[in-house]
PDB file of N, CA and C in Angstrom:
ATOM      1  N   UNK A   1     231.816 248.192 194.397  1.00  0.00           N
ATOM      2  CA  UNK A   1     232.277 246.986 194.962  1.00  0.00           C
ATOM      3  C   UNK A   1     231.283 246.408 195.946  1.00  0.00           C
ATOM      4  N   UNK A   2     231.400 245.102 195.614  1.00  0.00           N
ATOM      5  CA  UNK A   2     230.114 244.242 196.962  1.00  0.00           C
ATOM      6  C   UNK A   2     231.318 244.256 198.348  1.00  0.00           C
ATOM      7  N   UNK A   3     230.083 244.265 198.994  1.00  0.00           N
ATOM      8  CA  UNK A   3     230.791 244.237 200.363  1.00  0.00           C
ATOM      9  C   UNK A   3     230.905 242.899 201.429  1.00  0.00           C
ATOM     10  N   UNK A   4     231.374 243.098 202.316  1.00  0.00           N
ATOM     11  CA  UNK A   4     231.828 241.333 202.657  1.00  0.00           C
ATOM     12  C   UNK A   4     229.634 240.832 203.456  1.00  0.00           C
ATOM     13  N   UNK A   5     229.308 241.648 203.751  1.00  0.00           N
ATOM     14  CA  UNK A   5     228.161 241.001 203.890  1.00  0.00           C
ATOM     15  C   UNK A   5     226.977 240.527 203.010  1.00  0.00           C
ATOM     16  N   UNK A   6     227.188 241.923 201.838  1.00  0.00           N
ATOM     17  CA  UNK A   6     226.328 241.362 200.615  1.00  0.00           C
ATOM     18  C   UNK A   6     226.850 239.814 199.848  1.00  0.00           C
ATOM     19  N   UNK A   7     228.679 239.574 199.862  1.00  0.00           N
ATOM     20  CA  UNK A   7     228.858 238.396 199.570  1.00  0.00           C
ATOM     21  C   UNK A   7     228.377 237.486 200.698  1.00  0.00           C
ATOM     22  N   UNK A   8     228.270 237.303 202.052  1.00  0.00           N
ATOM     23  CA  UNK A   8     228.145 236.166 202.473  1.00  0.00           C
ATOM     24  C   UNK A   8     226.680 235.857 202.224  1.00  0.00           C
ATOM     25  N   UNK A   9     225.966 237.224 202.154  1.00  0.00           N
ATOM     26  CA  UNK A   9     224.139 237.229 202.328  1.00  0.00           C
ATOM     27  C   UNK A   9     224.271 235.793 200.707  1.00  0.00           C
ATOM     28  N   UNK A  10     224.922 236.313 199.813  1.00  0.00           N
ATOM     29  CA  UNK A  10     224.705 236.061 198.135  1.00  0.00           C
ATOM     30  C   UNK A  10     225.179 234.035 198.777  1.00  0.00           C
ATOM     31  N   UNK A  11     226.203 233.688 199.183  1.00  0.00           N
ATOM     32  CA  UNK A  11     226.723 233.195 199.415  1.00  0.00           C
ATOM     33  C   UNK A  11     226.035 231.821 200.480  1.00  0.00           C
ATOM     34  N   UNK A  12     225.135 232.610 201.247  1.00  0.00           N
ATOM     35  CA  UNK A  12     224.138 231.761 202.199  1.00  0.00           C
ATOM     36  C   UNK A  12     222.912 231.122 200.758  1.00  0.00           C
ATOM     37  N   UNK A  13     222.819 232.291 200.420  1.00  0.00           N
ATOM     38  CA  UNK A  13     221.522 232.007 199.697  1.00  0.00           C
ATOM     39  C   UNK A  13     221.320 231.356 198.640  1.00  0.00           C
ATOM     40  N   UNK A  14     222.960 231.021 197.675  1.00  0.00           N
ATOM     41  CA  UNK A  14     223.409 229.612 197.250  1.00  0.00           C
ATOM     42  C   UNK A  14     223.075 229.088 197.736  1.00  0.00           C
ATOM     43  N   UNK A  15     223.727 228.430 198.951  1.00  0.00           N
ATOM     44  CA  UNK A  15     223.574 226.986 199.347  1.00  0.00           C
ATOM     45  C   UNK A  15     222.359 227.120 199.838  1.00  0.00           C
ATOM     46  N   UNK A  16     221.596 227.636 200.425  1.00  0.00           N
ATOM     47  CA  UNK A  16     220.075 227.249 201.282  1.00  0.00           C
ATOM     48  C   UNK A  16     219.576 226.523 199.839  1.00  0.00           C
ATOM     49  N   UNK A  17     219.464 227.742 198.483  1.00  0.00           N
ATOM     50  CA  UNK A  17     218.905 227.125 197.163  1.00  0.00           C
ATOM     51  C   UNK A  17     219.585 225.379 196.505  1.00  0.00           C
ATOM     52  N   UNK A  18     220.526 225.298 196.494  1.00  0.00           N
ATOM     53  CA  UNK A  18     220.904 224.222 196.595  1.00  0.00           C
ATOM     54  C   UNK A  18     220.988 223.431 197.040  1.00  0.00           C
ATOM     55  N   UNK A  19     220.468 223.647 198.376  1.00  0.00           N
ATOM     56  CA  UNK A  19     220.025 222.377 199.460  1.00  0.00           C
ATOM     57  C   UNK A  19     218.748 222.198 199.052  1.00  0.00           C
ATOM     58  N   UNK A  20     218.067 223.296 198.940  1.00  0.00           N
ATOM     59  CA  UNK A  20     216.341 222.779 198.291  1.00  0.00           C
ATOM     60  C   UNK A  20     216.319 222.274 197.546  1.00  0.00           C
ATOM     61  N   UNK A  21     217.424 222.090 196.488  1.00  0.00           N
ATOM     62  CA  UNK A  21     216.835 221.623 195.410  1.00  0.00           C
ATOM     63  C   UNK A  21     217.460 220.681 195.602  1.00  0.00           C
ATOM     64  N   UNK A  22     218.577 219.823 196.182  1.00  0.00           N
ATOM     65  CA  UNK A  22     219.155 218.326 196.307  1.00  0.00           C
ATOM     66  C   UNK A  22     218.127 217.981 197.279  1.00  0.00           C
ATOM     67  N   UNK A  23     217.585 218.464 198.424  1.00  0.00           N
ATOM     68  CA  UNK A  23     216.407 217.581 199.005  1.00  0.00           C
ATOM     69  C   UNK A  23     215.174 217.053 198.255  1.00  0.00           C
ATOM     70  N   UNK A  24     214.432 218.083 197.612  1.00  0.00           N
ATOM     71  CA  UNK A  24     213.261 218.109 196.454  1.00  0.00           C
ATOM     72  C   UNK A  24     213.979 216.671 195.916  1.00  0.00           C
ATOM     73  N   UNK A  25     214.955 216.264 195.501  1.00  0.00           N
ATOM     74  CA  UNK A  25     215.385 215.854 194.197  1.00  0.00           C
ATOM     75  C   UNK A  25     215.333 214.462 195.114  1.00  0.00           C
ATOM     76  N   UNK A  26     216.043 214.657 196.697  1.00  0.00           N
ATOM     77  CA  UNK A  26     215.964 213.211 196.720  1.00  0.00           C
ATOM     78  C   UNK A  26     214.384 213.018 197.411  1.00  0.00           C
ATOM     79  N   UNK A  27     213.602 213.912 197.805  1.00  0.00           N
ATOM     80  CA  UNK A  27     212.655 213.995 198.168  1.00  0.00           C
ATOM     81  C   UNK A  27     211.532 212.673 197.289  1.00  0.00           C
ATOM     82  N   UNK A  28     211.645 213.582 195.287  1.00  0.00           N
ATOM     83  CA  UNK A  28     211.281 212.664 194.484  1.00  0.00           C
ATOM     84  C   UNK A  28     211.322 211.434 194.626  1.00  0.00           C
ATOM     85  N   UNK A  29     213.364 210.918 194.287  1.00  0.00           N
ATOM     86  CA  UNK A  29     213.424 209.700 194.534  1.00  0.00           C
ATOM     87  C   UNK A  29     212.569 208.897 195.481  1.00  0.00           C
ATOM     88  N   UNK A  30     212.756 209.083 196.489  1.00  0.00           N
ATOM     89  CA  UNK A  30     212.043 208.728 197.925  1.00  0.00           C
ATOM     90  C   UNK A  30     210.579 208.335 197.501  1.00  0.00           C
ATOM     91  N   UNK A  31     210.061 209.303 196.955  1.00  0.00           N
ATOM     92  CA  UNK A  31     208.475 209.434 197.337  1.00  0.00           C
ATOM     93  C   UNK A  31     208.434 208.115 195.622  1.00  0.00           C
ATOM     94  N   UNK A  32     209.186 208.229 194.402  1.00  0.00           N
ATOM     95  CA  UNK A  32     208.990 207.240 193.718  1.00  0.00           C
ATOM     96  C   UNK A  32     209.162 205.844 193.925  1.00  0.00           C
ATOM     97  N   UNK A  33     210.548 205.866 194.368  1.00  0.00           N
ATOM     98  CA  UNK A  33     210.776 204.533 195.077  1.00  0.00           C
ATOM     99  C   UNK A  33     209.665 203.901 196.021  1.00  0.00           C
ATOM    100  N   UNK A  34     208.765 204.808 196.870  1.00  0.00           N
ATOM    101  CA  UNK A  34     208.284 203.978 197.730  1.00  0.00           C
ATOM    102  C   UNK A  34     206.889 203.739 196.826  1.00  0.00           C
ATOM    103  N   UNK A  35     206.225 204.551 195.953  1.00  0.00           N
ATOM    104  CA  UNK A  35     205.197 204.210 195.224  1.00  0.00           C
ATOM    105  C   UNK A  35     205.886 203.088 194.539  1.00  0.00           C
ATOM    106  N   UNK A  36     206.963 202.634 193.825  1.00  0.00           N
ATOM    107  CA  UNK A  36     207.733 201.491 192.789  1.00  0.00           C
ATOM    108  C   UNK A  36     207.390 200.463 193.858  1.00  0.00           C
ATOM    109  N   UNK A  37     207.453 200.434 194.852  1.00  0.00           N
ATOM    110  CA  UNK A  37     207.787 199.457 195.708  1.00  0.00           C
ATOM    111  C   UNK A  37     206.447 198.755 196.326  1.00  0.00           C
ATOM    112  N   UNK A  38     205.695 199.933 196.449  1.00  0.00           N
ATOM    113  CA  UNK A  38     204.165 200.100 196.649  1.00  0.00           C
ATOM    114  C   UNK A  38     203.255 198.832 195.535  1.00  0.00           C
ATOM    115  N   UNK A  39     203.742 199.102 194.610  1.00  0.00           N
ATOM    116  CA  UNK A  39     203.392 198.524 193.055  1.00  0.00           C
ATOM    117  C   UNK A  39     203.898 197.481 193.295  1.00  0.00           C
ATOM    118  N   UNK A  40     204.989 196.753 193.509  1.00  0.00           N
ATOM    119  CA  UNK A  40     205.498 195.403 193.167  1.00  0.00           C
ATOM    120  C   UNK A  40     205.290 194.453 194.237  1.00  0.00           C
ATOM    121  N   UNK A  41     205.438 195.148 195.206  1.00  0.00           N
ATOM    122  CA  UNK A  41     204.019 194.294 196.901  1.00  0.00           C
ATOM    123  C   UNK A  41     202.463 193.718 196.385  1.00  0.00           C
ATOM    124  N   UNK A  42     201.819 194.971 195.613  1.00  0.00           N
ATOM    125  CA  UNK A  42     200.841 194.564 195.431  1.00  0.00           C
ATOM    126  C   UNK A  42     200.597 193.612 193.972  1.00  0.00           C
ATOM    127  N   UNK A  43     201.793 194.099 193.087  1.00  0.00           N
ATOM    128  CA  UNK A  43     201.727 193.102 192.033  1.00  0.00           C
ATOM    129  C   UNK A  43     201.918 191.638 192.703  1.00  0.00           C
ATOM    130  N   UNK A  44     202.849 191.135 193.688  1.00  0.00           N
ATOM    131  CA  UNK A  44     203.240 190.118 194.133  1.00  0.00           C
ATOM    132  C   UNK A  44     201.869 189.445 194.842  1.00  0.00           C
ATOM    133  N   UNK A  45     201.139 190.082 195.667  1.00  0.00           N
ATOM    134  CA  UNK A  45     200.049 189.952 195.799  1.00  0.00           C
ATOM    135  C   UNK A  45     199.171 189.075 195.294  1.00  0.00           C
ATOM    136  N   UNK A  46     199.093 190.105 194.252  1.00  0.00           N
ATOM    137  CA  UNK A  46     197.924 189.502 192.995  1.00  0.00           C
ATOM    138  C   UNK A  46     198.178 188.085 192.519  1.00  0.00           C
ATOM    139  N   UNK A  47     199.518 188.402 192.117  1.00  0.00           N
ATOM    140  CA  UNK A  47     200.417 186.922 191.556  1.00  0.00           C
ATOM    141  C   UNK A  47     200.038 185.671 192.670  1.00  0.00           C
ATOM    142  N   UNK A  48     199.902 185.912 193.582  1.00  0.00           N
ATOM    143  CA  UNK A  48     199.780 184.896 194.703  1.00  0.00           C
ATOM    144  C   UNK A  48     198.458 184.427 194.408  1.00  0.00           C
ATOM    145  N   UNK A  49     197.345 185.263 194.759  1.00  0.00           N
ATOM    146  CA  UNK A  49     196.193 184.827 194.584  1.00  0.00           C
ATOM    147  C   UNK A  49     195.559 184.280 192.950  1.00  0.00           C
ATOM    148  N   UNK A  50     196.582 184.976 191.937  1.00  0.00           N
ATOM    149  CA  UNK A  50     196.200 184.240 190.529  1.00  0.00           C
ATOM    150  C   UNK A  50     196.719 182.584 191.023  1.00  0.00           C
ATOM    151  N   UNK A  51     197.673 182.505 191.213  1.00  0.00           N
ATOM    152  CA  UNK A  51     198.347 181.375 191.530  1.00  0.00           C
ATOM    153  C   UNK A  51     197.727 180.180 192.720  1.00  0.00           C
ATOM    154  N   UNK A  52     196.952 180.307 193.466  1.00  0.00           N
ATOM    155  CA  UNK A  52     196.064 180.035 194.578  1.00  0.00           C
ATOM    156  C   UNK A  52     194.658 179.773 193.383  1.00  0.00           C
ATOM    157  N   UNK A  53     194.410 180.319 192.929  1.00  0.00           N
ATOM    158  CA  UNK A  53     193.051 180.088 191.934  1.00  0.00           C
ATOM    159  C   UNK A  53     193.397 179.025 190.932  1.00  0.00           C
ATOM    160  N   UNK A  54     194.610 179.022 190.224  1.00  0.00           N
ATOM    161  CA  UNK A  54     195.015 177.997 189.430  1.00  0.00           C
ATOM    162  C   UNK A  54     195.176 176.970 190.319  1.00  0.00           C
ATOM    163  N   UNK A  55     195.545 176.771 190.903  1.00  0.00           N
ATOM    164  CA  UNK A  55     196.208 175.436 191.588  1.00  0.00           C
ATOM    165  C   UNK A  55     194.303 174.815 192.162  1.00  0.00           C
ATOM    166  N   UNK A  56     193.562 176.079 192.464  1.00  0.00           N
ATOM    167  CA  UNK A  56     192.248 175.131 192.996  1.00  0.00           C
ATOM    168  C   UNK A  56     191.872 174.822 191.733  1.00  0.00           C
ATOM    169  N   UNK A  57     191.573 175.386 190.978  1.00  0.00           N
ATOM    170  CA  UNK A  57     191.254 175.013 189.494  1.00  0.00           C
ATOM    171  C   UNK A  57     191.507 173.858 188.747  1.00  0.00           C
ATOM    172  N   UNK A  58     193.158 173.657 188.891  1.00  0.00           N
ATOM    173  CA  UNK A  58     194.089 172.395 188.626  1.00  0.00           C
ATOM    174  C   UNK A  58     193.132 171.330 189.114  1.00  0.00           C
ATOM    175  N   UNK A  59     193.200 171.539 191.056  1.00  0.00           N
ATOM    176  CA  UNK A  59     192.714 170.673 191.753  1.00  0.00           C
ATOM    177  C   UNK A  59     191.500 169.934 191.807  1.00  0.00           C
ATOM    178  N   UNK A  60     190.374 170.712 191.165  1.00  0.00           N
ATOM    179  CA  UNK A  60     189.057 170.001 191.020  1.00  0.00           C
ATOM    180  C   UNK A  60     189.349 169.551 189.150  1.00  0.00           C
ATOM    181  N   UNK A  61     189.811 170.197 188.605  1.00  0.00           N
ATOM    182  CA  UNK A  61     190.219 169.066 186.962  1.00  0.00           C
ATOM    183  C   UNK A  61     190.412 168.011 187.302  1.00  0.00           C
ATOM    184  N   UNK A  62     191.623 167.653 188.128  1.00  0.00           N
ATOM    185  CA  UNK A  62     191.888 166.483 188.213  1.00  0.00           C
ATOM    186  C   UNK A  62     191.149 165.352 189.125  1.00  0.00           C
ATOM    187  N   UNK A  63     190.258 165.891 189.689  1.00  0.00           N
ATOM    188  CA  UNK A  63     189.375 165.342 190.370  1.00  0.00           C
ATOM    189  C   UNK A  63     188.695 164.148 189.368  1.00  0.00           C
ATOM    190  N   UNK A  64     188.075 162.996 189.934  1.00  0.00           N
ATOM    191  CA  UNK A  64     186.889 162.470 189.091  1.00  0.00           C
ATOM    192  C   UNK A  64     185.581 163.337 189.486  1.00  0.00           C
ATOM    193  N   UNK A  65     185.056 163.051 188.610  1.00  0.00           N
ATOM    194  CA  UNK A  65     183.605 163.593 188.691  1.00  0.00           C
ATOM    195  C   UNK A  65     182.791 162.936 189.991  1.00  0.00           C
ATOM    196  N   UNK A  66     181.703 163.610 191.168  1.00  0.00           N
ATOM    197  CA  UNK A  66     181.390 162.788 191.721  1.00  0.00           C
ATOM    198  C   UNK A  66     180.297 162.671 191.352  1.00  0.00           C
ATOM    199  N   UNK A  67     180.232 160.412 191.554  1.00  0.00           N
ATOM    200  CA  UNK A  67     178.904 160.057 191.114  1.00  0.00           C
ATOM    201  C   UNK A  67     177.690 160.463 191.774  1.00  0.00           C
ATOM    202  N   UNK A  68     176.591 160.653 191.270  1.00  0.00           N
ATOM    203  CA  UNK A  68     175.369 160.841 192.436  1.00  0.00           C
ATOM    204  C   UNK A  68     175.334 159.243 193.475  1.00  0.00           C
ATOM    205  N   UNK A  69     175.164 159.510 194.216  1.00  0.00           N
ATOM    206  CA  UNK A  69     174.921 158.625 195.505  1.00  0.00           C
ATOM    207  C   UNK A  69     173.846 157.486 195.382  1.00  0.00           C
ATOM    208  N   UNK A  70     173.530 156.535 195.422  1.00  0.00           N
ATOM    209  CA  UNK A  70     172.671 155.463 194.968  1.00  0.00           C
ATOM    210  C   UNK A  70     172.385 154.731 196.264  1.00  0.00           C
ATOM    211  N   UNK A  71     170.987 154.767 196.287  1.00  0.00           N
ATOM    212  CA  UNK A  71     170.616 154.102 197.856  1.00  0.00           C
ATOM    213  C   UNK A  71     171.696 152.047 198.136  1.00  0.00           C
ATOM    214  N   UNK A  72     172.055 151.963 199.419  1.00  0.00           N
ATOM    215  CA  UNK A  72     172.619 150.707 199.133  1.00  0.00           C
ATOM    216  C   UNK A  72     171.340 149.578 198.514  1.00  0.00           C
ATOM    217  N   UNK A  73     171.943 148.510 197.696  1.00  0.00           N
ATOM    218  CA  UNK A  73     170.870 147.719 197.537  1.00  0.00           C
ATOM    219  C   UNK A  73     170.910 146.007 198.459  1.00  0.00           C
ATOM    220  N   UNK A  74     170.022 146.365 199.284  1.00  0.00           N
ATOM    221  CA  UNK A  74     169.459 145.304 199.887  1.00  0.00           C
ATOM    222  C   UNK A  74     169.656 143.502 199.565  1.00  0.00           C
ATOM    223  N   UNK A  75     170.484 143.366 199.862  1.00  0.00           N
ATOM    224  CA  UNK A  75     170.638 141.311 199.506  1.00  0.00           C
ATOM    225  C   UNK A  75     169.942 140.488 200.651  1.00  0.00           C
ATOM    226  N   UNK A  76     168.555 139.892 200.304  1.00  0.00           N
ATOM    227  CA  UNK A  76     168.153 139.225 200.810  1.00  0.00           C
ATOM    228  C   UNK A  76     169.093 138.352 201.495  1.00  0.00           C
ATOM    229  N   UNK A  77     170.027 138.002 200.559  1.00  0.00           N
ATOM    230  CA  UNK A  77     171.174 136.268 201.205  1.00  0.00           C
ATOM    231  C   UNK A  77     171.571 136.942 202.332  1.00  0.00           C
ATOM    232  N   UNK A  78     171.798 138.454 202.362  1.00  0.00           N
ATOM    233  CA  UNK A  78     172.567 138.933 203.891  1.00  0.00           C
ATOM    234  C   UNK A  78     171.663 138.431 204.618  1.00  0.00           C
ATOM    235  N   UNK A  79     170.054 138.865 204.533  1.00  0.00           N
ATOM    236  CA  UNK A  79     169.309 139.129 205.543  1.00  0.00           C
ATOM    237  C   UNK A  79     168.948 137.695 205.835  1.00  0.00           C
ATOM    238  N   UNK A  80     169.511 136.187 205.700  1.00  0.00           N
ATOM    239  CA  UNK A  80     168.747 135.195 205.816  1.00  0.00           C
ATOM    240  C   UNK A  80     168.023 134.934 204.870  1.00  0.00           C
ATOM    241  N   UNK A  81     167.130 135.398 203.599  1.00  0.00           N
ATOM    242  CA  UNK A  81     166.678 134.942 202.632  1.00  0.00           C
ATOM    243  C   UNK A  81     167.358 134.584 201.310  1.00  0.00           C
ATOM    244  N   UNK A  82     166.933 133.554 200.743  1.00  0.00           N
ATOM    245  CA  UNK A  82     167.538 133.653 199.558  1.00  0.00           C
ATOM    246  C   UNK A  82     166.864 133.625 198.066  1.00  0.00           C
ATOM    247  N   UNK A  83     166.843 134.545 197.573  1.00  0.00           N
ATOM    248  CA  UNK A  83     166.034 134.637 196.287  1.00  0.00           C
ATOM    249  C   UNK A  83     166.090 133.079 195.307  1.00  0.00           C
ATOM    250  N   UNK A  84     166.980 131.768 195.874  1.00  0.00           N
ATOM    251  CA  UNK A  84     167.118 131.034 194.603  1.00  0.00           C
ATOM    252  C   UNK A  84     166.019 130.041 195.015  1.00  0.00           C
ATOM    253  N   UNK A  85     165.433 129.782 196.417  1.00  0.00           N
ATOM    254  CA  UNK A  85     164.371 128.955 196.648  1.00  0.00           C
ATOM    255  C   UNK A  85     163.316 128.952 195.825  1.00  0.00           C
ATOM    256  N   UNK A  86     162.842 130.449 195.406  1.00  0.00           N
ATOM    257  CA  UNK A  86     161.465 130.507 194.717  1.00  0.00           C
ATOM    258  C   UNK A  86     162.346 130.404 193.205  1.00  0.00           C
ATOM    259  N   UNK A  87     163.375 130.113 192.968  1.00  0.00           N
ATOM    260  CA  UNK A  87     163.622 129.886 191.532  1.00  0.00           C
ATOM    261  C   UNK A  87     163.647 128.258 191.105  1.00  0.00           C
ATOM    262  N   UNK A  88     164.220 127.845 192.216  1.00  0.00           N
ATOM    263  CA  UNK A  88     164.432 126.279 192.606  1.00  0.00           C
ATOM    264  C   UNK A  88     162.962 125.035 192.742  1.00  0.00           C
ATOM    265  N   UNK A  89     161.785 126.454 193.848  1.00  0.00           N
ATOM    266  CA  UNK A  89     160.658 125.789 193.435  1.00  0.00           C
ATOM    267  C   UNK A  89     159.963 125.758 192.176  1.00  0.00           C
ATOM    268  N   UNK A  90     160.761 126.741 191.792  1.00  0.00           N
ATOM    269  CA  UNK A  90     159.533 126.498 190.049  1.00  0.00           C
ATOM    270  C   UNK A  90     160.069 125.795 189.174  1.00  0.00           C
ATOM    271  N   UNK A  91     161.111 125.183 189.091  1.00  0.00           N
ATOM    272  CA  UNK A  91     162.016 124.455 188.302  1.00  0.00           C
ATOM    273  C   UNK A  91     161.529 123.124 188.815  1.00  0.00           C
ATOM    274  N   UNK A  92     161.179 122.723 190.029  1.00  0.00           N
ATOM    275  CA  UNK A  92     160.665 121.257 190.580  1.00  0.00           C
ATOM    276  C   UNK A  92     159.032 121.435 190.198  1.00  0.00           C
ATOM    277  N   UNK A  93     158.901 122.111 190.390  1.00  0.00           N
ATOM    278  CA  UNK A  93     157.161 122.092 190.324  1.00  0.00           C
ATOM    279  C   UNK A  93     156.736 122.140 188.844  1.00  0.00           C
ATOM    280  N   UNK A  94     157.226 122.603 187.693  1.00  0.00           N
ATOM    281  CA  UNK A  94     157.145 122.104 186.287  1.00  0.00           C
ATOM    282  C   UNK A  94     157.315 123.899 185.689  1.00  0.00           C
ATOM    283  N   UNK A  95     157.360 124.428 186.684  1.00  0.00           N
ATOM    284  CA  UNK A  95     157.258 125.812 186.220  1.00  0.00           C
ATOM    285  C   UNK A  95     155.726 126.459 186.672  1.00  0.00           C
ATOM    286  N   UNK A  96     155.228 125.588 187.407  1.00  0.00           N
ATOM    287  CA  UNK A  96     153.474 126.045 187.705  1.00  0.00           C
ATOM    288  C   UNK A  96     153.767 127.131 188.765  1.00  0.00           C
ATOM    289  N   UNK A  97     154.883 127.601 189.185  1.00  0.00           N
ATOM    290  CA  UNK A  97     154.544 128.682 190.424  1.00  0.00           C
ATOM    291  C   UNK A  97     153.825 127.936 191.824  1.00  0.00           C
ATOM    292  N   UNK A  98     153.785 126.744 191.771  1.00  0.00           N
ATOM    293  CA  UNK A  98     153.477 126.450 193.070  1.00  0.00           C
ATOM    294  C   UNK A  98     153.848 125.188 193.456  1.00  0.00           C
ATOM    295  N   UNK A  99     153.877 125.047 194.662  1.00  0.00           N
ATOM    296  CA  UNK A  99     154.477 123.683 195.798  1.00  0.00           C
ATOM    297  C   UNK A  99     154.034 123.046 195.893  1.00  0.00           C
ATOM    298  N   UNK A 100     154.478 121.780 195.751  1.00  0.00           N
ATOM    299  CA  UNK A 100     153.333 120.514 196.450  1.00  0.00           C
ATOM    300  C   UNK A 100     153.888 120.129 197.500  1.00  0.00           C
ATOM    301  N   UNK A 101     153.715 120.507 198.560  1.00  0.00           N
ATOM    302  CA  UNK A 101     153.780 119.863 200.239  1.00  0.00           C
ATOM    303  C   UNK A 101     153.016 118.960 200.514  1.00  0.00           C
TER     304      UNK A 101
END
């Protein structure tokens, strides 16, 4: 016959084993969950910055193209001259290119 201490010894040493192994177990959970979770932060992440790249991407498509820059061009009529005098004198003068004063 077992005796009342060999049952409680048998009896402890259940449950200690069964506590190890429901901790281990949620231990797992734990340690998966936080890698699962680990993963979908950084998937979200990524998603952000794919999404940040499209939208600049979008943003210069829809852009026009820019033209190259072209020096301004100069109008005599601003500056006080006017290009139609020397057209005006050659039309009076017979077309000879020159004035009679």
């Amino acid at each position: 016959m077992v005796g009342r201490a060999e049952r409680n010894k048998d009896l402890i040493q259940e449950v200690v084993e069964s506590a190890a192994h429901r901790v281990g177990n949620i231990t797992s959970i734990i340690t998966t969950a936080v890698a699962d979770i680990a993963r979908e932060i950084g998937e979200l992440v990524t998603d952000g910055f794919e999404m940040r790249e499209a939208a600049k991407t979008a943003r210069n498509d829809s852009e026009p193209e820019a033209k190259p820059k072209t020096p301004p061009q100069e109008l005599d009529s601003l500056n006080g001259y006017d290009d139609d005098t020397d057209e005006d004198a050659d039309a009076d003068d017979g077309g000879s290119g020159r004035e009679d004063h």
